[in-house]
PDB file of N, CA and C in Angstrom:
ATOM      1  N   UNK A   1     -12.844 -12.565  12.944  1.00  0.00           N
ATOM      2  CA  UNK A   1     -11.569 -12.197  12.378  1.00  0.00           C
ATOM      3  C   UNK A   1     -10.968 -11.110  13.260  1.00  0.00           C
ATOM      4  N   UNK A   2      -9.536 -11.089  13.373  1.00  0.00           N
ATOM      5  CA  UNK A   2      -9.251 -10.095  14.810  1.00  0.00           C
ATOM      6  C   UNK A   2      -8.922  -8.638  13.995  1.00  0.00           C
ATOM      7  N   UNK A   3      -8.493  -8.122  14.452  1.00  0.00           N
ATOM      8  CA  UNK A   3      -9.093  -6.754  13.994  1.00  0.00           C
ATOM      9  C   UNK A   3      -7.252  -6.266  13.418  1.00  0.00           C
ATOM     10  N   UNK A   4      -6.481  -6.985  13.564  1.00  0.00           N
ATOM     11  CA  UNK A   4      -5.051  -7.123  12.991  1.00  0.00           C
ATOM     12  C   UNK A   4      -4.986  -7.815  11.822  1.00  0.00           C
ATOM     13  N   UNK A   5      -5.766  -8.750  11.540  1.00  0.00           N
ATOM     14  CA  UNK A   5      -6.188  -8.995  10.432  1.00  0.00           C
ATOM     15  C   UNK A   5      -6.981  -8.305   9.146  1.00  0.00           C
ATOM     16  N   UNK A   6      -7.511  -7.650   9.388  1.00  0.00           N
ATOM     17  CA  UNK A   6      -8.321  -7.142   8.871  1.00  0.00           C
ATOM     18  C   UNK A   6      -7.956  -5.779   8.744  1.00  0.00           C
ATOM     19  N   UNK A   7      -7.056  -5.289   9.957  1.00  0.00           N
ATOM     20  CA  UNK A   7      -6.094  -3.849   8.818  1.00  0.00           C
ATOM     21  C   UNK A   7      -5.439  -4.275   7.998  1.00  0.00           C
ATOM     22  N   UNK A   8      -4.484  -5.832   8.241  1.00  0.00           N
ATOM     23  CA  UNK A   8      -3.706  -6.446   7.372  1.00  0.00           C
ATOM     24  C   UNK A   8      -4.082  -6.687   5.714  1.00  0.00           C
ATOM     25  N   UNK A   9      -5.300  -6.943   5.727  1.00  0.00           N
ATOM     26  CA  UNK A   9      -6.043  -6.895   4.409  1.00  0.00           C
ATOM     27  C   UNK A   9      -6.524  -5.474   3.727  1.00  0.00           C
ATOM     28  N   UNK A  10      -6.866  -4.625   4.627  1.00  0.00           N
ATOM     29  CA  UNK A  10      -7.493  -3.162   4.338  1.00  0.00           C
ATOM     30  C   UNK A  10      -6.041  -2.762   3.654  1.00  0.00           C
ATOM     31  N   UNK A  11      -4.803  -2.717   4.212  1.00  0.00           N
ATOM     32  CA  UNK A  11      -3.286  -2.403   3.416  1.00  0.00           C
ATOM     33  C   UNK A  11      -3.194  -3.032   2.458  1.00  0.00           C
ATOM     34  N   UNK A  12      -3.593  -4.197   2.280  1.00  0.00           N
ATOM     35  CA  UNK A  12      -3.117  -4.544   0.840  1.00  0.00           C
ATOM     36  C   UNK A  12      -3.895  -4.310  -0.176  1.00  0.00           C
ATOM     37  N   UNK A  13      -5.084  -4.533  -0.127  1.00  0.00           N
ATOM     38  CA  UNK A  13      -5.983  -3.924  -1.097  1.00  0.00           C
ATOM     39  C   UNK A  13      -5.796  -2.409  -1.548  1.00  0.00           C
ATOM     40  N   UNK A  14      -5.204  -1.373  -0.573  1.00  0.00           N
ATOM     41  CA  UNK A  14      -5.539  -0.263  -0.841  1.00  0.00           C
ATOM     42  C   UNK A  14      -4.079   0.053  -1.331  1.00  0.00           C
ATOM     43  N   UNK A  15      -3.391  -0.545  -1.614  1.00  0.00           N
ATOM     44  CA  UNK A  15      -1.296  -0.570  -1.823  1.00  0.00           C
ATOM     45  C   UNK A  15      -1.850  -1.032  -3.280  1.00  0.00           C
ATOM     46  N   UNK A  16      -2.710  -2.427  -3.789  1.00  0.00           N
ATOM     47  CA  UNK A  16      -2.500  -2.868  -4.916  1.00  0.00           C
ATOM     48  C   UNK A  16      -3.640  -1.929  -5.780  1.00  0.00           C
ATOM     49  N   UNK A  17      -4.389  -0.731  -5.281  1.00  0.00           N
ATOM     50  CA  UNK A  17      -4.946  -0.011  -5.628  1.00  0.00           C
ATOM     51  C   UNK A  17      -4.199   1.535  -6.498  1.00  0.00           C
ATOM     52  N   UNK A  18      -3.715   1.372  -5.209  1.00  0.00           N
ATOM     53  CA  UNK A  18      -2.779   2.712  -5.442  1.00  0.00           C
ATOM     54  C   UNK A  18      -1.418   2.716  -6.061  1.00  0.00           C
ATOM     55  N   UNK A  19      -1.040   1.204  -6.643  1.00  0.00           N
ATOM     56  CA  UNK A  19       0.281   0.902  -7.141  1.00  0.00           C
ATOM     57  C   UNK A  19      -0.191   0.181  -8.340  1.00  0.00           C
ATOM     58  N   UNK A  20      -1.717   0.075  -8.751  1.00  0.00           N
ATOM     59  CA  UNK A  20      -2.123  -0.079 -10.114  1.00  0.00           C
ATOM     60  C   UNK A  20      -2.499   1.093 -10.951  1.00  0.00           C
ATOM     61  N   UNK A  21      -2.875   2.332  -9.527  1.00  0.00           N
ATOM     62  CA  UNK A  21      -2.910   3.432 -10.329  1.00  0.00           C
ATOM     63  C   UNK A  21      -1.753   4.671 -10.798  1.00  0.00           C
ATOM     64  N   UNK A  22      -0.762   4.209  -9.862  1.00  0.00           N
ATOM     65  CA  UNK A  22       0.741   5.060 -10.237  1.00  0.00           C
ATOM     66  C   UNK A  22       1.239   3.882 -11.187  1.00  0.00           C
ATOM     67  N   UNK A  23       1.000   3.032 -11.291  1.00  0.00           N
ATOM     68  CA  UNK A  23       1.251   1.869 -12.884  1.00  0.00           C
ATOM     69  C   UNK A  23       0.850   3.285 -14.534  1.00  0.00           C
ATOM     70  N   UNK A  24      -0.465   2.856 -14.309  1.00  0.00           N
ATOM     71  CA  UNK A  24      -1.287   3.913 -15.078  1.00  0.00           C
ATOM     72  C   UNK A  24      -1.360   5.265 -15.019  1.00  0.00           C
ATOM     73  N   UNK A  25      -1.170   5.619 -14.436  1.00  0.00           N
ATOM     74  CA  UNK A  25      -1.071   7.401 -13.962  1.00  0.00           C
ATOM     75  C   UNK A  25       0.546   7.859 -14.699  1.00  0.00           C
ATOM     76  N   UNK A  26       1.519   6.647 -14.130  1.00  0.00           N
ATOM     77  CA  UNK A  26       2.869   7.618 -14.551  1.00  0.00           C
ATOM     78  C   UNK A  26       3.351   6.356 -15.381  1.00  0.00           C
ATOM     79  N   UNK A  27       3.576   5.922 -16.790  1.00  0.00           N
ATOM     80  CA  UNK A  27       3.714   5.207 -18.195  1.00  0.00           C
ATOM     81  C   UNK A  27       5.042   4.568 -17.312  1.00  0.00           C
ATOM     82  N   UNK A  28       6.092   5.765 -17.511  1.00  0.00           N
ATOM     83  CA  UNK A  28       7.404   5.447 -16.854  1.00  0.00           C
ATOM     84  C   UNK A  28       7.810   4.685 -15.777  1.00  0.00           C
ATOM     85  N   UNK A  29       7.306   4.303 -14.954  1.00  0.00           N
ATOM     86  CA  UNK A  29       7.356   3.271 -13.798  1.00  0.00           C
ATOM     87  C   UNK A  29       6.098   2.294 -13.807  1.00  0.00           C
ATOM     88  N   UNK A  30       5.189   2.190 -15.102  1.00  0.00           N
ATOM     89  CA  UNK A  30       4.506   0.628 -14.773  1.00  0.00           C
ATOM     90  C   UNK A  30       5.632  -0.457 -15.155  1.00  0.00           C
ATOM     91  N   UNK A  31       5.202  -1.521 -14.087  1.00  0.00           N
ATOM     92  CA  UNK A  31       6.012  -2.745 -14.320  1.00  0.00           C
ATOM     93  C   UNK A  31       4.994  -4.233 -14.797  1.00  0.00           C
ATOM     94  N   UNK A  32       4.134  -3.962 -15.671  1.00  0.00           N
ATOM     95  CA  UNK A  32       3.044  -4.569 -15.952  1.00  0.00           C
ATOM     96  C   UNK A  32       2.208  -5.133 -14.859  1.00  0.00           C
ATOM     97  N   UNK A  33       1.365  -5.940 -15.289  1.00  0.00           N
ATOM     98  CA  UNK A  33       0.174  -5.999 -14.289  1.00  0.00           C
ATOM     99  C   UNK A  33       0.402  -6.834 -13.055  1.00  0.00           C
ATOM    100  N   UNK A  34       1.386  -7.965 -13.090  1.00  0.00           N
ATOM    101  CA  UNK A  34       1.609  -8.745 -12.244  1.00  0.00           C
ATOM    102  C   UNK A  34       2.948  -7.820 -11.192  1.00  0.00           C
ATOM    103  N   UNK A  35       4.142  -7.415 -11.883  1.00  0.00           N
ATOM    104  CA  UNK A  35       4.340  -6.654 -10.815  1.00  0.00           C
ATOM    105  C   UNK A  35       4.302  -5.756 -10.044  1.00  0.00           C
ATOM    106  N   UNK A  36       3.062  -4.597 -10.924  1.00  0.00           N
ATOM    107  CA  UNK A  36       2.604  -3.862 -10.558  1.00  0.00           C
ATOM    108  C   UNK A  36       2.056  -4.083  -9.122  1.00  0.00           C
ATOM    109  N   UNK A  37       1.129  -5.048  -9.451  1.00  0.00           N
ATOM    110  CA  UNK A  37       0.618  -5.514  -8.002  1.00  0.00           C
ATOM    111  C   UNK A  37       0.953  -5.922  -7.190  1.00  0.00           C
ATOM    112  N   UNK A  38       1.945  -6.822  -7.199  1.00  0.00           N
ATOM    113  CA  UNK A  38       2.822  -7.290  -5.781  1.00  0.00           C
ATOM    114  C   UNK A  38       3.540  -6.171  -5.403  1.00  0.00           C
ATOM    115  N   UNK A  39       4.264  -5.308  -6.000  1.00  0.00           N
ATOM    116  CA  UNK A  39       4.793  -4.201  -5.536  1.00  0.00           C
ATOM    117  C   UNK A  39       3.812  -3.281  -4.725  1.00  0.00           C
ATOM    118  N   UNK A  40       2.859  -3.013  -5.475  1.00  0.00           N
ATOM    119  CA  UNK A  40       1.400  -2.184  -4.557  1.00  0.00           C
ATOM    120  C   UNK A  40       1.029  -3.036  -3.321  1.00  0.00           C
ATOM    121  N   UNK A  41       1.049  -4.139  -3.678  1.00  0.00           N
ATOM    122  CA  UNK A  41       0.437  -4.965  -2.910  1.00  0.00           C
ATOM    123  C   UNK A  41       1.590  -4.758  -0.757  1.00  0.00           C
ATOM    124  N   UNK A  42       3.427  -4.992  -1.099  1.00  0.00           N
ATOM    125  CA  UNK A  42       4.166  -4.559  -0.713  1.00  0.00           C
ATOM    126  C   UNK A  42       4.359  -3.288  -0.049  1.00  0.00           C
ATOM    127  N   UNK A  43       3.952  -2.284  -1.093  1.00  0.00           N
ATOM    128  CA  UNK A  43       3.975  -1.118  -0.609  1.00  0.00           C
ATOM    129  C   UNK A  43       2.655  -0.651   0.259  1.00  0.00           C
ATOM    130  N   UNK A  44       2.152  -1.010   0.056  1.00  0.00           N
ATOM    131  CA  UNK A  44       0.822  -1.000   1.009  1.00  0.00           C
ATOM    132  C   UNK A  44       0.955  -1.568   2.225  1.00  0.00           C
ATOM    133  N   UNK A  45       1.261  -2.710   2.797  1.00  0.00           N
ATOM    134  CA  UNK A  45       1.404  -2.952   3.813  1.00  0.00           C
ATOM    135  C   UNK A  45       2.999  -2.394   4.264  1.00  0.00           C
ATOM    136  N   UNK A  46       3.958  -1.837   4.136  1.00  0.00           N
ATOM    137  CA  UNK A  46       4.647  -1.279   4.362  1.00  0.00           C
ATOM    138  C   UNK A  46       4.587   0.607   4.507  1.00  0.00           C
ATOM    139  N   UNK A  47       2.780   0.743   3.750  1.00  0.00           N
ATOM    140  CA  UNK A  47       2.656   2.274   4.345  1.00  0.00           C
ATOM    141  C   UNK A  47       1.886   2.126   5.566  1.00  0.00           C
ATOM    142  N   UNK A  48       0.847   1.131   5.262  1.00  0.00           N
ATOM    143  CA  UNK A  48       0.207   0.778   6.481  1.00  0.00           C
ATOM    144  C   UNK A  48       1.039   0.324   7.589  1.00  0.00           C
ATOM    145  N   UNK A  49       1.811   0.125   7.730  1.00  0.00           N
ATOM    146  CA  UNK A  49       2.371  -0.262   9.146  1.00  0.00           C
ATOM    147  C   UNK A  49       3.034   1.520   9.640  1.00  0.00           C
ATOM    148  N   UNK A  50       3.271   1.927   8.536  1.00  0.00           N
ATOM    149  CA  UNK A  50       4.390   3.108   9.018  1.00  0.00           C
ATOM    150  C   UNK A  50       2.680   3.699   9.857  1.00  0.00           C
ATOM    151  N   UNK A  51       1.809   3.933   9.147  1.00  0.00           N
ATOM    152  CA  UNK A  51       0.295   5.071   9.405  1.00  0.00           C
ATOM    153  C   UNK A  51      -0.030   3.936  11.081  1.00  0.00           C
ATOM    154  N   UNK A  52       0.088   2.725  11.214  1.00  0.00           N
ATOM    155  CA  UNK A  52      -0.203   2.045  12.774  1.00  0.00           C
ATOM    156  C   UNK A  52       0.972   2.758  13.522  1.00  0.00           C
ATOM    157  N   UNK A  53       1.682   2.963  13.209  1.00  0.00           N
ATOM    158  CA  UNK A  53       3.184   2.626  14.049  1.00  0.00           C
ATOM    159  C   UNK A  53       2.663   4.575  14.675  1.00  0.00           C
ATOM    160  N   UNK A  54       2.320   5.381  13.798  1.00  0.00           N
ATOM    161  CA  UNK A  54       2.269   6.429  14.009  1.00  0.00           C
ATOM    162  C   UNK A  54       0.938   6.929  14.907  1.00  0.00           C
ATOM    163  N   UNK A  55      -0.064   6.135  14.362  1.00  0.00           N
ATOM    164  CA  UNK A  55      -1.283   6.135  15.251  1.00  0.00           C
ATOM    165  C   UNK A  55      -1.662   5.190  15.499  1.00  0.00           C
ATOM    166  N   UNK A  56      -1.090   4.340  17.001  1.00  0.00           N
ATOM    167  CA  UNK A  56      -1.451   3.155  16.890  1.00  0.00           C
ATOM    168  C   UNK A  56      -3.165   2.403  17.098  1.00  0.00           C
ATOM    169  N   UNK A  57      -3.944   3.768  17.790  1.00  0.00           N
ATOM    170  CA  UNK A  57      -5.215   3.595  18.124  1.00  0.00           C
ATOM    171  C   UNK A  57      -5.815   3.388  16.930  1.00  0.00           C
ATOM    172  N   UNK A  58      -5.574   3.701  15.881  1.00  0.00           N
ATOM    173  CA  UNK A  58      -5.954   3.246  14.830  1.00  0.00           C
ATOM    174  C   UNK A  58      -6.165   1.542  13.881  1.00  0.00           C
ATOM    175  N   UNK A  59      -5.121   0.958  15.148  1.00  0.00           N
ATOM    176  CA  UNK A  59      -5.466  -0.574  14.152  1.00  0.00           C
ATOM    177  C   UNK A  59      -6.608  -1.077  14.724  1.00  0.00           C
ATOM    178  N   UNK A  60      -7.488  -0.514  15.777  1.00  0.00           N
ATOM    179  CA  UNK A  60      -8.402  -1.398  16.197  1.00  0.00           C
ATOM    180  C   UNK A  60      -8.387  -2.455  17.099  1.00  0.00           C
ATOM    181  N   UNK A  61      -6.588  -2.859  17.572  1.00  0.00           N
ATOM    182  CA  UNK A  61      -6.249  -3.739  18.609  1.00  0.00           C
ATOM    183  C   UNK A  61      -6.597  -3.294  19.496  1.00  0.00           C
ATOM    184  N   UNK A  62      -6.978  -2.101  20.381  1.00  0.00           N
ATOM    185  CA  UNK A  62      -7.060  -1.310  21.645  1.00  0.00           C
ATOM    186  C   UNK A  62      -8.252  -1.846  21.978  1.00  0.00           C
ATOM    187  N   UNK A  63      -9.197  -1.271  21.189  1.00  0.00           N
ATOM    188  CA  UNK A  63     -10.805  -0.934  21.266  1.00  0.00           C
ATOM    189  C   UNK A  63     -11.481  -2.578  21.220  1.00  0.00           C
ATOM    190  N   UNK A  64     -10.762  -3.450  19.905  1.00  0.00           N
ATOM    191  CA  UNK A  64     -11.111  -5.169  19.801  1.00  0.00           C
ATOM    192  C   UNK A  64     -11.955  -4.451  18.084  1.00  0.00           C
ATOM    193  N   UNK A  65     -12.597  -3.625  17.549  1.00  0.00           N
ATOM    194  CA  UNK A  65     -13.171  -3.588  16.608  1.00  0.00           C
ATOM    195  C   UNK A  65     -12.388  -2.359  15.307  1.00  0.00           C
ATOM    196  N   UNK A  66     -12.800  -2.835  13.986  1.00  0.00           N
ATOM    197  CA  UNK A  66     -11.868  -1.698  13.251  1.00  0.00           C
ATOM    198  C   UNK A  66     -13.609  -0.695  12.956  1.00  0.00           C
ATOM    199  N   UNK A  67     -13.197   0.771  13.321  1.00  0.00           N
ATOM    200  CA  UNK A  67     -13.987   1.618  13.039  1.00  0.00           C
ATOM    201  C   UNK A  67     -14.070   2.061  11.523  1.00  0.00           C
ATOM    202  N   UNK A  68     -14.983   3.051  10.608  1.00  0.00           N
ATOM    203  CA  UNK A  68     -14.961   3.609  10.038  1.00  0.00           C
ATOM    204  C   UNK A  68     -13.582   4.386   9.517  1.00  0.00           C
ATOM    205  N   UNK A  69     -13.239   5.729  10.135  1.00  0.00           N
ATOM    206  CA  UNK A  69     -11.993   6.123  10.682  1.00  0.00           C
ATOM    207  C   UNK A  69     -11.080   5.479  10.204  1.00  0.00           C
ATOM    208  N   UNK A  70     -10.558   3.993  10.772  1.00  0.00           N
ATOM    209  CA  UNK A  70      -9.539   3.190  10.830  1.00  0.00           C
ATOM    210  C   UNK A  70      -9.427   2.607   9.353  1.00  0.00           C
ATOM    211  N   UNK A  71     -10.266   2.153   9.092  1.00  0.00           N
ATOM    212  CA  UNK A  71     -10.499   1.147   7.574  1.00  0.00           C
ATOM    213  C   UNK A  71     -10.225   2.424   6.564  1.00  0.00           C
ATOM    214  N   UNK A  72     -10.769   3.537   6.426  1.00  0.00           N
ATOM    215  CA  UNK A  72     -10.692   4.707   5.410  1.00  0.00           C
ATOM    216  C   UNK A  72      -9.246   5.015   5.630  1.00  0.00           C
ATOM    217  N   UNK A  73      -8.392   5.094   6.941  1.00  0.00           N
ATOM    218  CA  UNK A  73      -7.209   5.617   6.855  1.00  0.00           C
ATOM    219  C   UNK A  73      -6.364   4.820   6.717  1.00  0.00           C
ATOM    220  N   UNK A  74      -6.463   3.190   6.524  1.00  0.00           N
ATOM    221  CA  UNK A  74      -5.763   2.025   6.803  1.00  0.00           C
ATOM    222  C   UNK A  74      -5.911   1.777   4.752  1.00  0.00           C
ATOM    223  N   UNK A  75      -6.935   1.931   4.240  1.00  0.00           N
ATOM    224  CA  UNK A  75      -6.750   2.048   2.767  1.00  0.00           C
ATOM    225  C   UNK A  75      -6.109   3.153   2.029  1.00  0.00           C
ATOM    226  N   UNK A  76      -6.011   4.458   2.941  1.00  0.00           N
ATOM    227  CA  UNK A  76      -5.304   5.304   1.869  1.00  0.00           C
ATOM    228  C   UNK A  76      -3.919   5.004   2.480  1.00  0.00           C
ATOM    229  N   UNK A  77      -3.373   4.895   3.686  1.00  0.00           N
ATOM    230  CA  UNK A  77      -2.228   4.662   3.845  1.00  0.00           C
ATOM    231  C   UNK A  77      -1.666   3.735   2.732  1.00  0.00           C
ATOM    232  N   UNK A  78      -2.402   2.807   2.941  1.00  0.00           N
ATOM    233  CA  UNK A  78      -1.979   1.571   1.836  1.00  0.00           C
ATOM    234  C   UNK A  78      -1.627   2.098   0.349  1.00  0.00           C
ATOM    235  N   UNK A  79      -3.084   2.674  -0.344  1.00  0.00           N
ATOM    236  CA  UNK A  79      -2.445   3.361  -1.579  1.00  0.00           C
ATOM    237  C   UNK A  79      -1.477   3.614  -1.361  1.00  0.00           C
ATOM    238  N   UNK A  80      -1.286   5.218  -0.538  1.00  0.00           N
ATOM    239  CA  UNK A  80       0.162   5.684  -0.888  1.00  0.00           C
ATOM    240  C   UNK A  80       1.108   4.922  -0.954  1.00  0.00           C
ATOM    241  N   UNK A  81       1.400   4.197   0.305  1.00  0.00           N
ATOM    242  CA  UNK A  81       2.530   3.462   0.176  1.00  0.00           C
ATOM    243  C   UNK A  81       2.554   2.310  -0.844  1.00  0.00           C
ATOM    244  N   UNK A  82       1.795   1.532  -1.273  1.00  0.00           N
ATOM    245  CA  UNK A  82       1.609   1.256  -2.525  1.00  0.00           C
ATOM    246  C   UNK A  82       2.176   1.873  -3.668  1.00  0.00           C
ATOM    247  N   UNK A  83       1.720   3.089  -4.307  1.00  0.00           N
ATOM    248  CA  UNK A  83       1.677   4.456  -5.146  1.00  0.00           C
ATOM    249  C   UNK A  83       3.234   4.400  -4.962  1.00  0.00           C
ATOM    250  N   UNK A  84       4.061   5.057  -3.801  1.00  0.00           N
ATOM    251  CA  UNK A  84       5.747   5.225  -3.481  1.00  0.00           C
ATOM    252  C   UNK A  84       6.434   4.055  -4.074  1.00  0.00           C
ATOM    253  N   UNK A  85       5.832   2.501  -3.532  1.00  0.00           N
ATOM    254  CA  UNK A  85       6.913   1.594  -3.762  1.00  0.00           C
ATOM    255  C   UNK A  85       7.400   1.104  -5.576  1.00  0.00           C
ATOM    256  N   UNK A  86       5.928   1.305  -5.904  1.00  0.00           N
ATOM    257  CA  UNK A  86       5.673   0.784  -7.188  1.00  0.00           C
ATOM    258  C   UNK A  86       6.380   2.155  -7.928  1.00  0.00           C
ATOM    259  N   UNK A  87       6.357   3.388  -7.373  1.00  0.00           N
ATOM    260  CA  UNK A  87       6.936   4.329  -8.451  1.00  0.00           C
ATOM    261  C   UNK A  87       8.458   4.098  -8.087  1.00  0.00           C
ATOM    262  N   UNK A  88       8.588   3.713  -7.022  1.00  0.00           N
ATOM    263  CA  UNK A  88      10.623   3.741  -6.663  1.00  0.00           C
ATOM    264  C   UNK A  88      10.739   2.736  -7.428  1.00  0.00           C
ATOM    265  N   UNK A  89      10.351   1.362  -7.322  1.00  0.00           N
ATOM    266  CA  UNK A  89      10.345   0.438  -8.331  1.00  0.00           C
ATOM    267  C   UNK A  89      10.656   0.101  -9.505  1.00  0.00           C
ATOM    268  N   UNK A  90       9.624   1.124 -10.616  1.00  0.00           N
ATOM    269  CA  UNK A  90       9.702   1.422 -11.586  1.00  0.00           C
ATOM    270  C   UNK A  90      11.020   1.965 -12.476  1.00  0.00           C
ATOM    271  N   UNK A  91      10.980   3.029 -11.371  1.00  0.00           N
ATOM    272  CA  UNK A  91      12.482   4.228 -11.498  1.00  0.00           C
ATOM    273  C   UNK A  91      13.902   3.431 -11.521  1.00  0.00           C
ATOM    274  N   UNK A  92      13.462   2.161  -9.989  1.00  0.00           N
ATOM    275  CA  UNK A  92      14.794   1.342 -10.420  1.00  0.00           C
ATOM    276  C   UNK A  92      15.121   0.666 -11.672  1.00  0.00           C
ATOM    277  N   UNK A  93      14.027  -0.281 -12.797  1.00  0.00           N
ATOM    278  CA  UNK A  93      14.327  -0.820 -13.657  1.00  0.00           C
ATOM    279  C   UNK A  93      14.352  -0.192 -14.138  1.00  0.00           C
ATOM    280  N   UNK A  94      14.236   0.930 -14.670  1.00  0.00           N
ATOM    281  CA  UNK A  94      14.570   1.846 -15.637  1.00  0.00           C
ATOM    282  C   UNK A  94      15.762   2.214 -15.822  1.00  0.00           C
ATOM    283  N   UNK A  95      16.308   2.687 -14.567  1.00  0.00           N
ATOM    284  CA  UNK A  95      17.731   2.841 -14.296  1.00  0.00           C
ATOM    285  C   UNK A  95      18.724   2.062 -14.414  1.00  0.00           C
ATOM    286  N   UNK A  96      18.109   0.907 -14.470  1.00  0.00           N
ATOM    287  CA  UNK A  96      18.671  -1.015 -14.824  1.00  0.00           C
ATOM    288  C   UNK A  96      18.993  -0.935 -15.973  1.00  0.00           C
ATOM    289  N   UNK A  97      17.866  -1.015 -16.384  1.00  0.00           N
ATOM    290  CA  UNK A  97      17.463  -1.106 -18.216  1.00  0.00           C
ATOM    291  C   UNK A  97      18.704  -0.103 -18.935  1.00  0.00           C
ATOM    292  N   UNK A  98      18.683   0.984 -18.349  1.00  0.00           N
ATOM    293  CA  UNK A  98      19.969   2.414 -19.251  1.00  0.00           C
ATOM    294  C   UNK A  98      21.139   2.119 -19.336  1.00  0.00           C
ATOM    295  N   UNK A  99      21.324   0.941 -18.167  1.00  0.00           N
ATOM    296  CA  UNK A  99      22.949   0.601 -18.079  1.00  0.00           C
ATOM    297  C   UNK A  99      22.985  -0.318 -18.449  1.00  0.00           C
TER     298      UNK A  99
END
């Protein structure tokens, strides 16, 4: 499996992690379980690309293998950005919903 792959997966897991737990963590922006997760799921690979774009030695394309290092920082990127999309998300239907 090439090693672009496999950050590709490390982001989404760690987006639908971190955008199931800003689901649960903040009442006000869960969007139940199914969109919770595609949104995490979204936001995760959209933090993960910003965390490559910034350190690119980090996806593991350079070297051919994903390190320790890479996979730990390639899943929290993901949360967060996960965590961000799913809470902007939230905030939007809400803001939907008032009007």
């Amino acid at each position: 499996m090439s090693a672009t792959l496999v950050t590709l997966i490390l982001q989404i897991i760690g987006g639908i992690a971190g955008g199931n737990a800003a689901g649960v963590a903040i009442e006000k922006v869960n969007l139940g379980p199914l969109l919770t997760t595609i949104a995490g799921a979204l936001g995760g690979v959209a933090g993960g690309q910003i965390f490559t774009a910034l350190l690119p030695e980090t996806a593991g394309v350079i070297t051919g293998h994903v390190g320790l290092a890479s996979i730990v920082g390639h899943l929290v990127a993901g949360g967060a950005g996960g965590a961000i999309l799913t809470a902007i998300a939230g905030q939007i239907r809400n803001a939907m919903a008032k009007s």
